[in-house]
N, C-alpha and C. Protein backbone atom coordinates (compact mmCIF):
# COMPACT_ATOMS: atom_id res chain seq x y z
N UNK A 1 45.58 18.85 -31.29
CA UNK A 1 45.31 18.76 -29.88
C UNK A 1 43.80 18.92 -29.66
N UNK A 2 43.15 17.96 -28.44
CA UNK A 2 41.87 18.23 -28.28
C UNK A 2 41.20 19.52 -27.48
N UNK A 3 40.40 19.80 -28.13
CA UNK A 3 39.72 21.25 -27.36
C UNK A 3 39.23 20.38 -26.04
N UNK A 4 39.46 21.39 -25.38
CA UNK A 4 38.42 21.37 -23.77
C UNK A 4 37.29 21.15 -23.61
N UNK A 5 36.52 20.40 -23.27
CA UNK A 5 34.81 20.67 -22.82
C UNK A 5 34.65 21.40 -22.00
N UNK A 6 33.40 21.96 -22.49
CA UNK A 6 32.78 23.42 -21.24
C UNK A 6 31.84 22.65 -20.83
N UNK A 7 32.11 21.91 -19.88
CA UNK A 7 30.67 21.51 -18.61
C UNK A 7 29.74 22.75 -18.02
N UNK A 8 30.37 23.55 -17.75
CA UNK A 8 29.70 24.99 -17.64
C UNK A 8 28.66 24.91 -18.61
N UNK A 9 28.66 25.42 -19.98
CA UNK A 9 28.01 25.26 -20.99
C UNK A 9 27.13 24.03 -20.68
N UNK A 10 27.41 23.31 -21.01
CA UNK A 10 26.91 21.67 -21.16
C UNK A 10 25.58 21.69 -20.13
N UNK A 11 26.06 22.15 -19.08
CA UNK A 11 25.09 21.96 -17.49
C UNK A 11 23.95 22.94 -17.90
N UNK A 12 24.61 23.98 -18.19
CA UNK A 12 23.34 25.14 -18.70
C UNK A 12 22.73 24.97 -19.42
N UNK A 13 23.15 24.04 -20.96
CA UNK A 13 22.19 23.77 -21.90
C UNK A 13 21.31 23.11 -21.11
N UNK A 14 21.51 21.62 -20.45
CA UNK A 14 21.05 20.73 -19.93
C UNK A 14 19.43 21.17 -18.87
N UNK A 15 20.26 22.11 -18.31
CA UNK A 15 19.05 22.39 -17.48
C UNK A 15 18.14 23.58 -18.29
N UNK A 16 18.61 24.43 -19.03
CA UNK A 16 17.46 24.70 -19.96
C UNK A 16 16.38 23.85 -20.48
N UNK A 17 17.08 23.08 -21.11
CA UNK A 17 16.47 22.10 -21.80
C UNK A 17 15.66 21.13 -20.65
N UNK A 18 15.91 21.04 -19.50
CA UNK A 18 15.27 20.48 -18.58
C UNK A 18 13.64 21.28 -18.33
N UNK A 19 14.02 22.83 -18.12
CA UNK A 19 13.39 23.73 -17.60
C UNK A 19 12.21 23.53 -18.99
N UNK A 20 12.50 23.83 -19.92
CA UNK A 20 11.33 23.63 -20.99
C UNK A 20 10.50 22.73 -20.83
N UNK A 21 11.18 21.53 -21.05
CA UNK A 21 10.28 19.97 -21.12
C UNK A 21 9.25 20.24 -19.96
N UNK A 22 9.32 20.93 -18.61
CA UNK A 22 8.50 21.20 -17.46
C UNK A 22 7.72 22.12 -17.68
N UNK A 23 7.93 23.00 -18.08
CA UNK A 23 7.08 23.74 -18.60
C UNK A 23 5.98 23.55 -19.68
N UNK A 24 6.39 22.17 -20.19
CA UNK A 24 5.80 21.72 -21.54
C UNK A 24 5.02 21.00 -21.17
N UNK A 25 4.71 20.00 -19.68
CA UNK A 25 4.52 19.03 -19.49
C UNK A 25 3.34 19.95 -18.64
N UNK A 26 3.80 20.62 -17.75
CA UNK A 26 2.44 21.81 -17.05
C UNK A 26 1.02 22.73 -18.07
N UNK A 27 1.95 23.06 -19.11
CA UNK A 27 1.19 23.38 -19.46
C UNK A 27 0.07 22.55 -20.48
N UNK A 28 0.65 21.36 -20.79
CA UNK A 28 -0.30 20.10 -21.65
C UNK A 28 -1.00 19.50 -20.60
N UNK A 29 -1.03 19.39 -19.37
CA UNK A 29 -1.73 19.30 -18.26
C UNK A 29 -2.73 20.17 -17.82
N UNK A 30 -2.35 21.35 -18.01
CA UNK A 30 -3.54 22.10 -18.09
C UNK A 30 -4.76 22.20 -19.03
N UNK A 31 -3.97 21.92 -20.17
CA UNK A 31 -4.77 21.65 -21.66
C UNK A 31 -5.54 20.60 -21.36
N UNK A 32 -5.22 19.65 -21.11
CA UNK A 32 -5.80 18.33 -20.98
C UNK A 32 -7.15 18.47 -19.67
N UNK A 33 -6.36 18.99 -18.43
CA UNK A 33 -7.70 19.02 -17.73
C UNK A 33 -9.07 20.16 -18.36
N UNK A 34 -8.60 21.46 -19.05
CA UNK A 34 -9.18 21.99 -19.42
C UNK A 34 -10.32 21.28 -20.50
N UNK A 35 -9.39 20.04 -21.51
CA UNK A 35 -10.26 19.67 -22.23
C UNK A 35 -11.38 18.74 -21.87
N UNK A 36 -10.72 18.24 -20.80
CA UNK A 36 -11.70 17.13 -19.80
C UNK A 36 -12.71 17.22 -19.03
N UNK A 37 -12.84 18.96 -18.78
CA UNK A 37 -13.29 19.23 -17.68
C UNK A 37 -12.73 18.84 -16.01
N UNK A 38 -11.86 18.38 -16.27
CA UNK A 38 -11.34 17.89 -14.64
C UNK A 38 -11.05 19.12 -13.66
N UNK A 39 -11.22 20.46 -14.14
CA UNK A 39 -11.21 21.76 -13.34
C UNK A 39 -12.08 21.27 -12.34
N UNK A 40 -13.34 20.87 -12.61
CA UNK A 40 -14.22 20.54 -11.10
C UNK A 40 -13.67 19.42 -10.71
N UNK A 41 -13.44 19.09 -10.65
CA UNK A 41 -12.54 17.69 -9.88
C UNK A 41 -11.23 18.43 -8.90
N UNK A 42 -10.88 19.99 -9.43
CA UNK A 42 -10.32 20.67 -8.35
C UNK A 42 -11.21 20.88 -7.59
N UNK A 43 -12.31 21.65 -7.92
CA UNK A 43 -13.28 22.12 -6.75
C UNK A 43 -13.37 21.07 -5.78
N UNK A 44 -13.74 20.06 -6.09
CA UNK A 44 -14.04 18.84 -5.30
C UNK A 44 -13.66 18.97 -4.42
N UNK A 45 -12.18 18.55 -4.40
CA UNK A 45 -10.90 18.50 -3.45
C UNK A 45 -10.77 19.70 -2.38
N UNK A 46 -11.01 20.78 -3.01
CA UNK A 46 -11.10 21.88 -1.71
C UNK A 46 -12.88 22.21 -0.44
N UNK A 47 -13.32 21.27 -1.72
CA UNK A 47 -14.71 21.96 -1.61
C UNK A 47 -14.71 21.25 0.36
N UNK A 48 -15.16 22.09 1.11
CA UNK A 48 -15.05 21.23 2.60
C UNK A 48 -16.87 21.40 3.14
N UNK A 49 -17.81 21.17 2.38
CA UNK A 49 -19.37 21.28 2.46
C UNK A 49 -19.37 19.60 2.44
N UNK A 50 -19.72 19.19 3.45
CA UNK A 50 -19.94 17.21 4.24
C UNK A 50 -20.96 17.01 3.12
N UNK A 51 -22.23 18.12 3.03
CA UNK A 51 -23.42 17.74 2.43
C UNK A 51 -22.87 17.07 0.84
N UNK A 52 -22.33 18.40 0.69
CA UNK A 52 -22.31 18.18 -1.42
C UNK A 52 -21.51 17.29 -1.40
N UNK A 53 -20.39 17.10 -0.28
CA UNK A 53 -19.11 15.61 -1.21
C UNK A 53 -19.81 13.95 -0.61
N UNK A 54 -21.04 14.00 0.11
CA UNK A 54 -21.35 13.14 0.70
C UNK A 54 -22.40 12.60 -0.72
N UNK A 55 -22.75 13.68 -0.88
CA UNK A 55 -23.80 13.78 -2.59
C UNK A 55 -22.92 13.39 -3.84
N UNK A 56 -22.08 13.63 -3.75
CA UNK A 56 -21.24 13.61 -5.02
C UNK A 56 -20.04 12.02 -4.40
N UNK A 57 -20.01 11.76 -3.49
CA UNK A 57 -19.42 9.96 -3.50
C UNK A 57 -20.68 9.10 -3.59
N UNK A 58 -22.13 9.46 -2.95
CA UNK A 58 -23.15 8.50 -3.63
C UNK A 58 -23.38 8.00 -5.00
N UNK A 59 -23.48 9.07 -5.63
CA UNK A 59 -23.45 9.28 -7.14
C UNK A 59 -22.76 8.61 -8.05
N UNK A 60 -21.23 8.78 -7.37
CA UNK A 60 -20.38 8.59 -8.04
C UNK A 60 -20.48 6.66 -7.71
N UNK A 61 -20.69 6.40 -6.42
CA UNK A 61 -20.70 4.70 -6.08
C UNK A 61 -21.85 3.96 -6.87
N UNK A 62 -23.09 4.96 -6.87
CA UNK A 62 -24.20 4.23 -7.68
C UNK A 62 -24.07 4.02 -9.34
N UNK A 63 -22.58 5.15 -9.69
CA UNK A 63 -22.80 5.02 -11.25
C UNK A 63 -21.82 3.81 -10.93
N UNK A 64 -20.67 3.66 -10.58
CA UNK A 64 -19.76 2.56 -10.57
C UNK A 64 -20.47 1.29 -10.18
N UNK A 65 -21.62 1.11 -9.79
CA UNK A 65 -22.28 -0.46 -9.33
C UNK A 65 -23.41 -0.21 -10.19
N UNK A 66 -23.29 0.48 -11.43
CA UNK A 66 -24.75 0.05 -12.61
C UNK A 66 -25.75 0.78 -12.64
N UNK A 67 -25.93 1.40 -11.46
CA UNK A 67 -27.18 2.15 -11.05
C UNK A 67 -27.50 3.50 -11.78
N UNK A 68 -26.23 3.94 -11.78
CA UNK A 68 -26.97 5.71 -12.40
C UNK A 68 -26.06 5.49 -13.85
N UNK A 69 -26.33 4.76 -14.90
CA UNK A 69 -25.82 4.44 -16.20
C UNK A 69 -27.51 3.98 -16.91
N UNK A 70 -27.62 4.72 -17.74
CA UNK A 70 -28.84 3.92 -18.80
C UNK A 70 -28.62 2.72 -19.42
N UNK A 71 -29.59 2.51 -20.23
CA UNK A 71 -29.49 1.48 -20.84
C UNK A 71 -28.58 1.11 -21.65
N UNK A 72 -28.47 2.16 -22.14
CA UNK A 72 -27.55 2.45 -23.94
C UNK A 72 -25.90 2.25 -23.82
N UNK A 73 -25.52 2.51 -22.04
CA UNK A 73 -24.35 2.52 -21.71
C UNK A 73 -23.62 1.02 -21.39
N UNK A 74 -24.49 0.25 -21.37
CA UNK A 74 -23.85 -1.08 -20.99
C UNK A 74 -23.84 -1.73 -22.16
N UNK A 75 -22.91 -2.94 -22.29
CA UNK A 75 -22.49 -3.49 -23.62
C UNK A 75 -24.63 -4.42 -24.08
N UNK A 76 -24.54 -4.61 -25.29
CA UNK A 76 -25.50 -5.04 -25.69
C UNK A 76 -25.56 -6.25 -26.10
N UNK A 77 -26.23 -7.53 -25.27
CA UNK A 77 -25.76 -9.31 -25.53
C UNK A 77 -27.37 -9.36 -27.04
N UNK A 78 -26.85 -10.88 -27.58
CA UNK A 78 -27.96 -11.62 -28.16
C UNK A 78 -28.71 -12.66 -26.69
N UNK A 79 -30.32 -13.59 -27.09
CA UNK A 79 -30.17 -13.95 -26.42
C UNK A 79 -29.06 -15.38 -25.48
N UNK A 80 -28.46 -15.69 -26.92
CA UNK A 80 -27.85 -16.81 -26.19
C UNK A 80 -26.44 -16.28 -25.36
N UNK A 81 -26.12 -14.67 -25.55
CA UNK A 81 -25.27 -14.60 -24.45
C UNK A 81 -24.28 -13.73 -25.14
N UNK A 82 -24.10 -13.60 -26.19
CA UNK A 82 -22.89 -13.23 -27.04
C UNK A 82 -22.96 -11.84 -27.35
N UNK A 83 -21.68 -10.97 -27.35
CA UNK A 83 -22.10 -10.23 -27.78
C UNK A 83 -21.93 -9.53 -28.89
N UNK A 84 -23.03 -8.41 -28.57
CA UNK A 84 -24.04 -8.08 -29.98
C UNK A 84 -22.71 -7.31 -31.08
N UNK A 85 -23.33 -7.87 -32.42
CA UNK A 85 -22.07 -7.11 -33.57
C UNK A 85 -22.92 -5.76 -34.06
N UNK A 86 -22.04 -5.09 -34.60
CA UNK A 86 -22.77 -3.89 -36.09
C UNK A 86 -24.23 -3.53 -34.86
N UNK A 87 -23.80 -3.02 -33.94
CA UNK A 87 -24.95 -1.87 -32.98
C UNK A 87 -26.27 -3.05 -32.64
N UNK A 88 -26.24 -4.32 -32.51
CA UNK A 88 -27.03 -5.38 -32.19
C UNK A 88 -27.48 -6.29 -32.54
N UNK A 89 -26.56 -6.50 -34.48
CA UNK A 89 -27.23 -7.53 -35.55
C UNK A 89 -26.80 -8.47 -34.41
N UNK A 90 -27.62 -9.86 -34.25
CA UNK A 90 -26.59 -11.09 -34.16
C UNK A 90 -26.10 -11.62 -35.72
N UNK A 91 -25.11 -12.62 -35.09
CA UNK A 91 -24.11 -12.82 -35.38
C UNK A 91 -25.01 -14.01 -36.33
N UNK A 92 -23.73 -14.41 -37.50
CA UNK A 92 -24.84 -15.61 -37.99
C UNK A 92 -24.29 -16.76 -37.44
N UNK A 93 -24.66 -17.85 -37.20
CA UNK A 93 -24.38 -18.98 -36.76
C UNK A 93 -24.63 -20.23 -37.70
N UNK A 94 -25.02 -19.77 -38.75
CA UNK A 94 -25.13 -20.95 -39.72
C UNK A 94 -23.75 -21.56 -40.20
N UNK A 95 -22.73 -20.67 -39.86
CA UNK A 95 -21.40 -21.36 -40.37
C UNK A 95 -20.57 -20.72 -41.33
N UNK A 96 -21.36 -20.13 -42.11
CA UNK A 96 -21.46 -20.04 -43.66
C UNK A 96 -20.90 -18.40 -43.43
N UNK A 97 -20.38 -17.64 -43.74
CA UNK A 97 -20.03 -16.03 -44.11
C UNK A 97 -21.38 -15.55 -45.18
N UNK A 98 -21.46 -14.60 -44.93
CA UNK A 98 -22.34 -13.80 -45.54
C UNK A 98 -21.75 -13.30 -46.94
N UNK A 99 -22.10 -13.49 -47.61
CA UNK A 99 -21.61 -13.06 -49.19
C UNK A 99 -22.64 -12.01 -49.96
């Protein structure tokens, strides 16, 4: 004869096992912003000073349109357009592989 299932049981494992994975997922979130630095990216959000977040969306618009990025940060072309291999060799164009 077949034994009974304990759904009781079953539900409790279940949501244990629920309760962990959340706990697992909070705390690798924390890890992660910790490793990122994204803690100030909380400040941000509370911070309610017009001056500093008015300073800190300029910044942030001038790096996104090219402006506050150096040189070194944008990809590196040859002059006919292509871009650059091995940190700026060009490329050979004779056809031939390099041996």
């Amino acid at each position: 004869m077949r034994r009974p299932r304990d759904f009781d049981a079953e539900l409790k494992a279940l949501s244990d096992k629920a309760k962990t994975l959340k706990d697992r997922r909070v705390k690798q979130l924390g890890e992660l912003v910790l490793a990122t630095g994204a803690g100030v990216l909380i400040d941000a959000v509370q911070t309610r000073d017009q001056a500093v977040t008015e300073g800190w969306r300029r910044r942030g618009a001038e790096w996104f349109l090219g402006k506050g990025r150096g040189a070194a940060d944008g990809p590196r072309t040859d002059p006919q357009g292509a871009p650059a291999l091995d940190g700026g060799a060009s490329p050979d164009r004779s056809g031939k592989g390099q041996d």
